[in-house]
C-alpha atoms as a PDB file:
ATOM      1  CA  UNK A   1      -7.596  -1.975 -11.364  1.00  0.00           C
ATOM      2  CA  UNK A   2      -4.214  -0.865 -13.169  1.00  0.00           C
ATOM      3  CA  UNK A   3      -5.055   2.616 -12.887  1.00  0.00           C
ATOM      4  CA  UNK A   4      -5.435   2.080  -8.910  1.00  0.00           C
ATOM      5  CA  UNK A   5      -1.502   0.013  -8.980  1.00  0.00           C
ATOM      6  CA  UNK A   6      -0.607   2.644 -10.838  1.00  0.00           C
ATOM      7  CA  UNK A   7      -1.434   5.095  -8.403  1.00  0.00           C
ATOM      8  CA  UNK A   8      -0.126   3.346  -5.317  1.00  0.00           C
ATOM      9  CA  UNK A   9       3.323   2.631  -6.782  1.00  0.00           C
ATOM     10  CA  UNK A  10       3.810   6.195  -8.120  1.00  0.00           C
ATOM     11  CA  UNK A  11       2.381   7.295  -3.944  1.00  0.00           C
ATOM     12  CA  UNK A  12       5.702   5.671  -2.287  1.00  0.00           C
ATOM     13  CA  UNK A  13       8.505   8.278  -3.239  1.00  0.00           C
ATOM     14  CA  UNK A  14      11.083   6.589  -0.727  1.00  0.00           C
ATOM     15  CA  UNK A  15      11.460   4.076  -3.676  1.00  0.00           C
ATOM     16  CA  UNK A  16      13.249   5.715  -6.241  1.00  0.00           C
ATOM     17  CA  UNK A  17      12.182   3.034  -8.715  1.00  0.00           C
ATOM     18  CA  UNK A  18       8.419   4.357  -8.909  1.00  0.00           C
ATOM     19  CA  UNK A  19       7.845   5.641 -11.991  1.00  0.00           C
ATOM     20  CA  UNK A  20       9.856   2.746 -14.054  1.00  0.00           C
ATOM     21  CA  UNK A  21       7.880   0.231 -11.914  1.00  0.00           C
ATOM     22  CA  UNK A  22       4.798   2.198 -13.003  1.00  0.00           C
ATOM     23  CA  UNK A  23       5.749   2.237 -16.904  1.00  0.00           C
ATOM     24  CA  UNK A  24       6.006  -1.622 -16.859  1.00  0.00           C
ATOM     25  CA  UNK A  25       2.567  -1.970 -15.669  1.00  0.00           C
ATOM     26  CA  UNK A  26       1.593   0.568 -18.688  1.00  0.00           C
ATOM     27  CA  UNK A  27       3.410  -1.688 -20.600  1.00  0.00           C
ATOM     28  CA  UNK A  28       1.623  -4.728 -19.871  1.00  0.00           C
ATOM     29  CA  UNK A  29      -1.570  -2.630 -19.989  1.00  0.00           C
ATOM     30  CA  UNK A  30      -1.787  -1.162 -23.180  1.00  0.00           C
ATOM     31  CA  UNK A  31      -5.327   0.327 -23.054  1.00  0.00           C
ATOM     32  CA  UNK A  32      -3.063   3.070 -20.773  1.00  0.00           C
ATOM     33  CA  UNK A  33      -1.231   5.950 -22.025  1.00  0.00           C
ATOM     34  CA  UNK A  34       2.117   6.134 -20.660  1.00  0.00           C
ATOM     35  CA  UNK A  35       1.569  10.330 -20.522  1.00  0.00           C
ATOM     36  CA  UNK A  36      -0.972   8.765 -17.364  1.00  0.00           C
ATOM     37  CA  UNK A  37       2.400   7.103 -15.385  1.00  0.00           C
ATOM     38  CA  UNK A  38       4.115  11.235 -15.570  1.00  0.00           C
ATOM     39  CA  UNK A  39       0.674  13.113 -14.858  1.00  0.00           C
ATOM     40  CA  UNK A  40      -0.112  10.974 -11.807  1.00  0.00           C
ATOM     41  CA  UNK A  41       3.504  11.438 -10.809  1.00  0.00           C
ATOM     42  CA  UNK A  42       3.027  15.035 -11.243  1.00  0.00           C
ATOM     43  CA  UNK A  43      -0.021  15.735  -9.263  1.00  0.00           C
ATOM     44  CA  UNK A  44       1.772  14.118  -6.915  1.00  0.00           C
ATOM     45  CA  UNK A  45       4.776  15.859  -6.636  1.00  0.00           C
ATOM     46  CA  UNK A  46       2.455  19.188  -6.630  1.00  0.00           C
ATOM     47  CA  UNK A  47       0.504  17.816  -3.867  1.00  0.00           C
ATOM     48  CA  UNK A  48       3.766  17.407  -1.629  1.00  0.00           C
ATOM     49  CA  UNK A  49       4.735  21.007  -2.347  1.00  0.00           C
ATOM     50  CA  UNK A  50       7.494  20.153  -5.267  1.00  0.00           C
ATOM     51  CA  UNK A  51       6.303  22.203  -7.967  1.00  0.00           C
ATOM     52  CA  UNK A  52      10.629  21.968  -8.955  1.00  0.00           C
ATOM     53  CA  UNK A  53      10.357  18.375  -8.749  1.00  0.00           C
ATOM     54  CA  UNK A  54       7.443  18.729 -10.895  1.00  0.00           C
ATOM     55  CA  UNK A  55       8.505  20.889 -13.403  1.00  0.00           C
ATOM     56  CA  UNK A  56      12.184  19.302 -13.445  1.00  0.00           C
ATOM     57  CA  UNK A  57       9.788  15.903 -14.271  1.00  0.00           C
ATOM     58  CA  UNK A  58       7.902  17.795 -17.443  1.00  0.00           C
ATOM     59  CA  UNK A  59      11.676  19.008 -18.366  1.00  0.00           C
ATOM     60  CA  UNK A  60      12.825  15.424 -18.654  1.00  0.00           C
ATOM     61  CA  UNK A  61      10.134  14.135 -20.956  1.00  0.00           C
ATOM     62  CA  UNK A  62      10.143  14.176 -24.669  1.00  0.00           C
ATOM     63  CA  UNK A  63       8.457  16.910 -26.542  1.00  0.00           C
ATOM     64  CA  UNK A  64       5.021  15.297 -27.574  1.00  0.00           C
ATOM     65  CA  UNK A  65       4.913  13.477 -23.682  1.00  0.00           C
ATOM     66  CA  UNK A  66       5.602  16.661 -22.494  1.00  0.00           C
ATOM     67  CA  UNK A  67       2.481  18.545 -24.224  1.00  0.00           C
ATOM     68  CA  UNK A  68       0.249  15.070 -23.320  1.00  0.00           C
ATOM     69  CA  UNK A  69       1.131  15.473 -19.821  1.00  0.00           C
ATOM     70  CA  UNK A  70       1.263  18.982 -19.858  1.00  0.00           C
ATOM     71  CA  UNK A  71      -2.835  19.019 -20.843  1.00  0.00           C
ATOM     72  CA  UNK A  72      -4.007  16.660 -18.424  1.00  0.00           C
ATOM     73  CA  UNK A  73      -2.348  18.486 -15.265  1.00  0.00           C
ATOM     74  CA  UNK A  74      -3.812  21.177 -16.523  1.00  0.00           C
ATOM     75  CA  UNK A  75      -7.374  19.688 -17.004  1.00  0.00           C
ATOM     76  CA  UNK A  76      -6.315  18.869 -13.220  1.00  0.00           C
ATOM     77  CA  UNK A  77      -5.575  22.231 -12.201  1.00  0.00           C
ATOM     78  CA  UNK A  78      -8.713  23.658 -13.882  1.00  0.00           C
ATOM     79  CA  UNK A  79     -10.895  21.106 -12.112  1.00  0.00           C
ATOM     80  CA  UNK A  80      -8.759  21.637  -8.748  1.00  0.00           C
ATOM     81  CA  UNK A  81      -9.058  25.221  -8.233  1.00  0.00           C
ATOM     82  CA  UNK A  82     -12.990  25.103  -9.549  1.00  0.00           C
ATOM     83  CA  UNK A  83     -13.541  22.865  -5.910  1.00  0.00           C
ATOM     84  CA  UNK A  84     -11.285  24.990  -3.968  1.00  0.00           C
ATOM     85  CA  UNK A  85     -13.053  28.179  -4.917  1.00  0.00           C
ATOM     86  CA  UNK A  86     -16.602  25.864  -4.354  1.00  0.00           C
ATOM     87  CA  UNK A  87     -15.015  25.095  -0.657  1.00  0.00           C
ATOM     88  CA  UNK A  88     -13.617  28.404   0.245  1.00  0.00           C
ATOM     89  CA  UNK A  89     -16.794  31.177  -1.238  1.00  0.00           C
ATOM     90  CA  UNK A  90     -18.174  32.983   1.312  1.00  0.00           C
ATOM     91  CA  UNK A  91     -21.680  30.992   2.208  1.00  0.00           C
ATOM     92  CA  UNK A  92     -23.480  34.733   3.243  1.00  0.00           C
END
């Protein structure tokens, strides 16, 4: 259930409040890593086409949220380009 607010707040970027709205549900949830509030931002951002964005995010973070962060997008990545080569092989 906090997972899914989680997600929709961090979806709207016309409010530029997101990601602190999402760290104060992480911080009434404990049992979630705030590292999940900057990879869910991430993914996003990479999903609109701001790789900068993204990047400039990972930039901004401390050193040991950075390498958190930095392993689960790429868990993501690994995972995300395994389905897209499943969708896009040649069936003959």
């Amino acid at each position: 259930m906090a997972r899914s607010l989680i997600k929709v707040i961090l979806a709207n970027f016309d409010e530029p409040g997101a990601v602190q709205d999402a760290l104060q549900v992480v911080g009434a949830y404990k049992h979630i890593p705030v590292s999940t509030v900057y990879t869910i931002r991430a993914r996003n951002l990479c999903h609109r086409g701001c790789v900068e964005d993204a990047c400039a995010l990972l930039r901004s973070l401390s050193r040991g949220l950075t390498v958190a962060v930095g392993l689960e997008l790429g868990v993501w990545a690994l995972e995300h380009c395994k389905d897209a080569a499943t969708y896009a092989a040649d069936p003959t």
